[in-house]
C-alpha atoms as a PDB file:
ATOM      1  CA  UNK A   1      -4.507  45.805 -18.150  1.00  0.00           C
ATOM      2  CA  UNK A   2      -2.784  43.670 -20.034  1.00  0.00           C
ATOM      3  CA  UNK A   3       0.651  44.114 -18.754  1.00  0.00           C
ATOM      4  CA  UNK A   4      -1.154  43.010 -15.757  1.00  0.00           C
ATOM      5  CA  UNK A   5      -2.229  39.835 -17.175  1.00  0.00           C
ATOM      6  CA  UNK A   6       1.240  39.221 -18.858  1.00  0.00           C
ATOM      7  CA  UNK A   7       2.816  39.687 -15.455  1.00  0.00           C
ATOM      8  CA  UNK A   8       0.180  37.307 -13.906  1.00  0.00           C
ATOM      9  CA  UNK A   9       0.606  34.522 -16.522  1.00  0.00           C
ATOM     10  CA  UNK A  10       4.959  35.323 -16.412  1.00  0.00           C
ATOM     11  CA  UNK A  11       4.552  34.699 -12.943  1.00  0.00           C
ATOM     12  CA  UNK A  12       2.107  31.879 -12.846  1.00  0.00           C
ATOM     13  CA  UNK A  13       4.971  30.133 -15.536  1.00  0.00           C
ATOM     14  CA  UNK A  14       7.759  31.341 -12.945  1.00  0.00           C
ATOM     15  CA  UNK A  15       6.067  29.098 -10.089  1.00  0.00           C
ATOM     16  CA  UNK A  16       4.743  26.138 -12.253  1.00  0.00           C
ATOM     17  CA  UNK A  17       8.033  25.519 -12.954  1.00  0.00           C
ATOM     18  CA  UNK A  18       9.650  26.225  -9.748  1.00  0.00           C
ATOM     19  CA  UNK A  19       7.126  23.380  -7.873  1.00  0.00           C
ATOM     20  CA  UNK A  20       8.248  20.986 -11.109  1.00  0.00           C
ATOM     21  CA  UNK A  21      11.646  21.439 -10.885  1.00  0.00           C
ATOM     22  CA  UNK A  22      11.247  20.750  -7.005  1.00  0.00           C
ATOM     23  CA  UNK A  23       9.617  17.483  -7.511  1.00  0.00           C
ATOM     24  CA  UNK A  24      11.997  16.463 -10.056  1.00  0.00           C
ATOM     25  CA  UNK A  25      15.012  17.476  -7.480  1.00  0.00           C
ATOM     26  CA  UNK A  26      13.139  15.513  -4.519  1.00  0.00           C
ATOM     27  CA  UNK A  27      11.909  12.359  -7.041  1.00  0.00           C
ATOM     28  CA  UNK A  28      15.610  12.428  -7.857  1.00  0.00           C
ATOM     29  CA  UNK A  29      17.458  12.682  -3.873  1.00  0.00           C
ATOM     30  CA  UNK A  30      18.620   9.592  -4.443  1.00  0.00           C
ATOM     31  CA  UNK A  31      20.235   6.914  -6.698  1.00  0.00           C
ATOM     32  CA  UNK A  32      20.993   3.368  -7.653  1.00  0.00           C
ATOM     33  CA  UNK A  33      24.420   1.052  -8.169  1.00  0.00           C
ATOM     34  CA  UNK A  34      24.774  -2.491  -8.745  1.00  0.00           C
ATOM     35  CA  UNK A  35      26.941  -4.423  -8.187  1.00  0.00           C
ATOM     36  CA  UNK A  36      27.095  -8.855  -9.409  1.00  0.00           C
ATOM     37  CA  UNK A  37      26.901 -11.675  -6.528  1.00  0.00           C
ATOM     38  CA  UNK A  38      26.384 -14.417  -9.376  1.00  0.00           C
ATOM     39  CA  UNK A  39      28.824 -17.244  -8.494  1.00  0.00           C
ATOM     40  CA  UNK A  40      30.915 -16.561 -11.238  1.00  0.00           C
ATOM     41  CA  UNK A  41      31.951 -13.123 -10.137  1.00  0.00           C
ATOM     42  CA  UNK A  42      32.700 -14.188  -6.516  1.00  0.00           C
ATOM     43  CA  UNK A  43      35.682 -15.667  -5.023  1.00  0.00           C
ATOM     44  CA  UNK A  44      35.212 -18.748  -2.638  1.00  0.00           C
ATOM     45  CA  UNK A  45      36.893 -18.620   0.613  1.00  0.00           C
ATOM     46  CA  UNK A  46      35.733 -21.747   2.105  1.00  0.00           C
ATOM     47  CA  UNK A  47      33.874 -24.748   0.890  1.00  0.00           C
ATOM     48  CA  UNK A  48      32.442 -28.317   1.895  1.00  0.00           C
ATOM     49  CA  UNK A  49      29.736 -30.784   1.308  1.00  0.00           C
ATOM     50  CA  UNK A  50      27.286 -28.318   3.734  1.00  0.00           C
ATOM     51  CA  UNK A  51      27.895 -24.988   2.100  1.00  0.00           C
ATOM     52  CA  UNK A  52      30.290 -22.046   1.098  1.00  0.00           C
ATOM     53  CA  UNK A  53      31.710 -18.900   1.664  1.00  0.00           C
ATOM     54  CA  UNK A  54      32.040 -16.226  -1.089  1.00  0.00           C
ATOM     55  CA  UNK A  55      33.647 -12.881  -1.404  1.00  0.00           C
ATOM     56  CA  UNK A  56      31.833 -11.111  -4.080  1.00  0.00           C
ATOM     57  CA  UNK A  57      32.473  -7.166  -5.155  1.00  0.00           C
ATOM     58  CA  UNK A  58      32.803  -4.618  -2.474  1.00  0.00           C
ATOM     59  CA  UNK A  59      30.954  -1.041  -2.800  1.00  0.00           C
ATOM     60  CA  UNK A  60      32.907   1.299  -1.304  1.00  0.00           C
ATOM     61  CA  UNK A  61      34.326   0.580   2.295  1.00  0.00           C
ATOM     62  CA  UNK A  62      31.583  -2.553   2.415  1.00  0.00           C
ATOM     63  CA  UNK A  63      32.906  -5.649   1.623  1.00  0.00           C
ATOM     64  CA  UNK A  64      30.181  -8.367   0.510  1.00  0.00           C
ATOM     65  CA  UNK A  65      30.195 -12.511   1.596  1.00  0.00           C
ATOM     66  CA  UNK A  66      27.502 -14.630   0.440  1.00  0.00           C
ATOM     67  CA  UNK A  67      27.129 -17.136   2.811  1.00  0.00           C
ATOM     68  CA  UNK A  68      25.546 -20.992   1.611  1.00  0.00           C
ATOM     69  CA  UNK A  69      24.006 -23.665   4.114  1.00  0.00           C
ATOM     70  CA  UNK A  70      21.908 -26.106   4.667  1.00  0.00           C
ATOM     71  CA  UNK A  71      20.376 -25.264   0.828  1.00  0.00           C
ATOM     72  CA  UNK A  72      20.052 -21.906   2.426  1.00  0.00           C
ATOM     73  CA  UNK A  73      21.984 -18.287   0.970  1.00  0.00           C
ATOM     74  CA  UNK A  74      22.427 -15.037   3.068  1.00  0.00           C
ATOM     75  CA  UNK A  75      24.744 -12.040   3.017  1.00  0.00           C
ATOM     76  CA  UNK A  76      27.172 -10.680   5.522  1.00  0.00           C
ATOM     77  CA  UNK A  77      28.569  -6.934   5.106  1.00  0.00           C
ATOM     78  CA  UNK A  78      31.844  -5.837   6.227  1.00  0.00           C
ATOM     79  CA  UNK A  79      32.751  -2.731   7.081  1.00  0.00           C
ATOM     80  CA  UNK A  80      35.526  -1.296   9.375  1.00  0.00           C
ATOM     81  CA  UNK A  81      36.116  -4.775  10.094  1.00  0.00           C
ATOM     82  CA  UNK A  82      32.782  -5.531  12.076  1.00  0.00           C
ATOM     83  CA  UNK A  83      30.506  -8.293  10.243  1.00  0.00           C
ATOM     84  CA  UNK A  84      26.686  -7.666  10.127  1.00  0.00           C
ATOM     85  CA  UNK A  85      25.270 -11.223   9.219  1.00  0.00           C
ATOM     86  CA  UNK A  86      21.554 -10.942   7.716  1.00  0.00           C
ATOM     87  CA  UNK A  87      20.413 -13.878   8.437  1.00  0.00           C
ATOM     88  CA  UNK A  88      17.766 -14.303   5.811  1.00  0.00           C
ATOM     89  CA  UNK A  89      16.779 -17.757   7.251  1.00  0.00           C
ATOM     90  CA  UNK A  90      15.747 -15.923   9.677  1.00  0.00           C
ATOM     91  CA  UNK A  91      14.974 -12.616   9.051  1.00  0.00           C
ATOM     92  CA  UNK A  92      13.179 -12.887   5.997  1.00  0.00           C
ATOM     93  CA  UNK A  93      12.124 -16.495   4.951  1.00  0.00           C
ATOM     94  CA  UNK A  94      13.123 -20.628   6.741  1.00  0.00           C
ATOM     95  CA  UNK A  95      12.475 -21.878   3.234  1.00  0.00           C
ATOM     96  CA  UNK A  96      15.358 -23.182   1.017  1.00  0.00           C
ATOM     97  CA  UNK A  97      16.732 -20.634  -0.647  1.00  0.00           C
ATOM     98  CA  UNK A  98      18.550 -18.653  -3.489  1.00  0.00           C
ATOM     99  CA  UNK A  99      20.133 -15.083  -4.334  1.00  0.00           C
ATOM    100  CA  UNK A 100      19.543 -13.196  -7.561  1.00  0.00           C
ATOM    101  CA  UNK A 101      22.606 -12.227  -8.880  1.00  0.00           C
ATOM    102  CA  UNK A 102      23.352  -8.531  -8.377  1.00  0.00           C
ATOM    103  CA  UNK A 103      23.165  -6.071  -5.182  1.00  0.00           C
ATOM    104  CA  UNK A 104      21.094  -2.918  -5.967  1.00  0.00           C
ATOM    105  CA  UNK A 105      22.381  -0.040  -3.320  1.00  0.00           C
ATOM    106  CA  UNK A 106      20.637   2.993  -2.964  1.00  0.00           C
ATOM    107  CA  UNK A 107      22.783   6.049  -2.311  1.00  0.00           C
ATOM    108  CA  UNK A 108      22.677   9.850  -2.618  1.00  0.00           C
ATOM    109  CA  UNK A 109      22.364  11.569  -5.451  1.00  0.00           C
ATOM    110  CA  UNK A 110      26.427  11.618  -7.586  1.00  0.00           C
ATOM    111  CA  UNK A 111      27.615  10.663  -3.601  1.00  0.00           C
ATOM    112  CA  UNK A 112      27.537   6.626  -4.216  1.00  0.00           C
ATOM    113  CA  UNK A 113      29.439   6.729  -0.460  1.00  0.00           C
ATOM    114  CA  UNK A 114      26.495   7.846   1.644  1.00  0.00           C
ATOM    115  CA  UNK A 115      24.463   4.663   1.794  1.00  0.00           C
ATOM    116  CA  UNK A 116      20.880   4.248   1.839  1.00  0.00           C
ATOM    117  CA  UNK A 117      20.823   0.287   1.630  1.00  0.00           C
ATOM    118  CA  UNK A 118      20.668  -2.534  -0.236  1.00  0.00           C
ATOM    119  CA  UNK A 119      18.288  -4.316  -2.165  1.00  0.00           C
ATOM    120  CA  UNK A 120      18.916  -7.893  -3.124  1.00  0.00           C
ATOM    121  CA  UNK A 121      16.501 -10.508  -4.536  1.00  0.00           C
ATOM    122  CA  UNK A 122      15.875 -13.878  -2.649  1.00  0.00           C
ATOM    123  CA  UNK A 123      13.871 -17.023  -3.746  1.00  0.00           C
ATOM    124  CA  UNK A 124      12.521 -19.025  -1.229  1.00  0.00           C
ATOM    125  CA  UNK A 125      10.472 -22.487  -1.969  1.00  0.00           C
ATOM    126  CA  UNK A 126       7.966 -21.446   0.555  1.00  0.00           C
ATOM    127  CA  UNK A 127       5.908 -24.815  -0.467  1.00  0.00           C
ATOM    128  CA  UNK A 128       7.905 -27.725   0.552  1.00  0.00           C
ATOM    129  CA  UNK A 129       5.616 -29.701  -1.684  1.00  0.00           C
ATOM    130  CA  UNK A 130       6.175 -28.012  -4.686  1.00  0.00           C
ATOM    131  CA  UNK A 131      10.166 -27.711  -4.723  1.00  0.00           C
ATOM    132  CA  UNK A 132       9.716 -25.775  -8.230  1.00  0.00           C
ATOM    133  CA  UNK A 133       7.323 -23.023  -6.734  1.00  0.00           C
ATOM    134  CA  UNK A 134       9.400 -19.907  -5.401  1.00  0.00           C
ATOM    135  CA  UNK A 135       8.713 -16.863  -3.689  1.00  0.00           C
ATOM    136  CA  UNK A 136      10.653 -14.040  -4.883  1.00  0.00           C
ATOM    137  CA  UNK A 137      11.090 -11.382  -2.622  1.00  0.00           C
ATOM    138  CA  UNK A 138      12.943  -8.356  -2.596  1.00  0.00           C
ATOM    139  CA  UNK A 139      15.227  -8.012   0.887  1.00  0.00           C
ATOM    140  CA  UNK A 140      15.454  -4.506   1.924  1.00  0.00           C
ATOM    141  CA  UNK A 141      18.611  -3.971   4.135  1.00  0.00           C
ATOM    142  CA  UNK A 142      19.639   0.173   5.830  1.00  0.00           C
ATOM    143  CA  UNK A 143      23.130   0.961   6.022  1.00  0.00           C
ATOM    144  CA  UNK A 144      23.463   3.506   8.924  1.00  0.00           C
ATOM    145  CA  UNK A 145      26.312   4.687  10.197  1.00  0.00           C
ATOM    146  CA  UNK A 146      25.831   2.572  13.547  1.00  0.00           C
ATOM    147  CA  UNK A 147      24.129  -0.171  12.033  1.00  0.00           C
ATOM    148  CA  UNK A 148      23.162  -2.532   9.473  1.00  0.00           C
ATOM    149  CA  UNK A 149      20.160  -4.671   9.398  1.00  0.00           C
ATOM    150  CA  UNK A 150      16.461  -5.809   7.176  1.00  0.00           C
ATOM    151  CA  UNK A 151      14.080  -3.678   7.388  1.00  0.00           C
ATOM    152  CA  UNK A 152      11.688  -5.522   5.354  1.00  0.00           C
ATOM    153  CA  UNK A 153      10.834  -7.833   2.415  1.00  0.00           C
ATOM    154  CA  UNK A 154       8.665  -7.241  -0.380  1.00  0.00           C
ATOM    155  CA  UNK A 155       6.249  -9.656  -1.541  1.00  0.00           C
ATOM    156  CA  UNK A 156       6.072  -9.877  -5.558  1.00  0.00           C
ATOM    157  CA  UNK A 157       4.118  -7.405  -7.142  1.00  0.00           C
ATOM    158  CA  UNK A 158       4.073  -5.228  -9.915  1.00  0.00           C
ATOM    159  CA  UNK A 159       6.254  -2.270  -8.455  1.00  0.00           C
ATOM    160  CA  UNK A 160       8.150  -4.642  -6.309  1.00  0.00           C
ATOM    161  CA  UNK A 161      11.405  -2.715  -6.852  1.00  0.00           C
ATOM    162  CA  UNK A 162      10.017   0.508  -6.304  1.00  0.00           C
ATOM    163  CA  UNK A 163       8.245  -0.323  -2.939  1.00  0.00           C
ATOM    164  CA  UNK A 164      11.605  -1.593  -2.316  1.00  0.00           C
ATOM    165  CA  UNK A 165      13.407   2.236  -3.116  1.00  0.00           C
ATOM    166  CA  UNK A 166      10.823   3.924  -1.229  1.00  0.00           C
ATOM    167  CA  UNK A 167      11.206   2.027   1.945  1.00  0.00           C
ATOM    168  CA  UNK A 168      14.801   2.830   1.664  1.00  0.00           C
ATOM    169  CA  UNK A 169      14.031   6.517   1.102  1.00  0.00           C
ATOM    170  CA  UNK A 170      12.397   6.574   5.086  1.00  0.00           C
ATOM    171  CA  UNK A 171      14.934   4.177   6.921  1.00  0.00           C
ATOM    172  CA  UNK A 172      15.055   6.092   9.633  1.00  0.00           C
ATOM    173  CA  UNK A 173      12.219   5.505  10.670  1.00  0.00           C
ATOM    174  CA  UNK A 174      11.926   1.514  10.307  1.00  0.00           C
ATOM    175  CA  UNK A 175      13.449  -0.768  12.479  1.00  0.00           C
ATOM    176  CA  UNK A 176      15.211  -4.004  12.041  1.00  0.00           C
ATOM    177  CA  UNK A 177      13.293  -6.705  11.671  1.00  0.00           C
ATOM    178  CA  UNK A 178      13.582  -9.679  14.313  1.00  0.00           C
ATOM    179  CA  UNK A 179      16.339 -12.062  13.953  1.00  0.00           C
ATOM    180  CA  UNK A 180      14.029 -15.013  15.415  1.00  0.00           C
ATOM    181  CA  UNK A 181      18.038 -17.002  16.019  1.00  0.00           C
ATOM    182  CA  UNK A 182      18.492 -13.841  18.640  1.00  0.00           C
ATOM    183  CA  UNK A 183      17.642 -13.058  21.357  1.00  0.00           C
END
């Protein structure tokens, strides 16, 4: 009887830790890089008294331009020489705007090349009477192999980034969000 209830309790251990180690193994599918878009780490390709062009850091074969006008920022990937312009004017927010100063990009697990997205932070003045007020969202972007595009923004909140991650983790699923300049 109570090798019986060893074996039961061995095997009750045996699975416990089996389902944990799964979770652990599905919580971590996926990972994070960073790389910086602050001003200072760029390289300006073009400038004038309306706005600028900026190479910043490429992750792997995606090269990175933050674009500047009318007091408004957005990013434009590269890769295999086509140009996917987010349009966060209008995509994600009309309002004057400003970039934080890194990328986040969301990969596979020790394989940094297959892409999730990108997460990138973007304050808007949303209240044109209060120039000081901002609304910081988070800009959720997929990288697919036949396209790149927002999927969403994420209004502040406590677990901002992490609602950001998880939307990533189920891009398939979402689609690009409108790009009210196109038709």
């Amino acid at each position: 009887m109570n090798k019986i209830i060893t074996f039961i309790v061995f095997m009750i251990q045996i699975l416990s830790t089996t389902f944990l180690n799964a979770d652990e193994l599905k919580e971590k599918k996926f990972a994070s890089s960073y790389t910086s878009i602050a001003e200072k780490d760029c390289i300006t390709l073009d400038s004038d008294d309306l706005g600028s062009i900026q190479e910043c850091e490429p992750f792997f074969n995606i090269r990175v331009k933050v674009i500047e006008g009318d007091i408004r920022q957005s990013i434009t990937l590269i890769r295999d020489g086509k140009e996917y312009d987010l349009n966060f004017s209008s995509t994600v927010s009309s309002a004057f705007s400003s970039l934080g100063s890194k990328i986040e990009w969301l990969h596979e697990l020790d394989k940094a090349e297959n892409l999730k997205g990108m997460i990138v932070r973007l304050n808007a003045n949303e209240e044109m009477e209060d120039i000081t007020h901002l609304t910081s969202y988070l800009v959720v972007s997929k990288i697919m192999s036949n396209e790149i595009c927002v999927i969403g923004k994420i209004l502040p909140q406590e677990n901002q980034n992490q609602v950001a991650r998880e939307m990533l983790e189920t891009t398939d699923e979402i689609p690009c969000l409108k790009d009210r300049n196109r038709n």
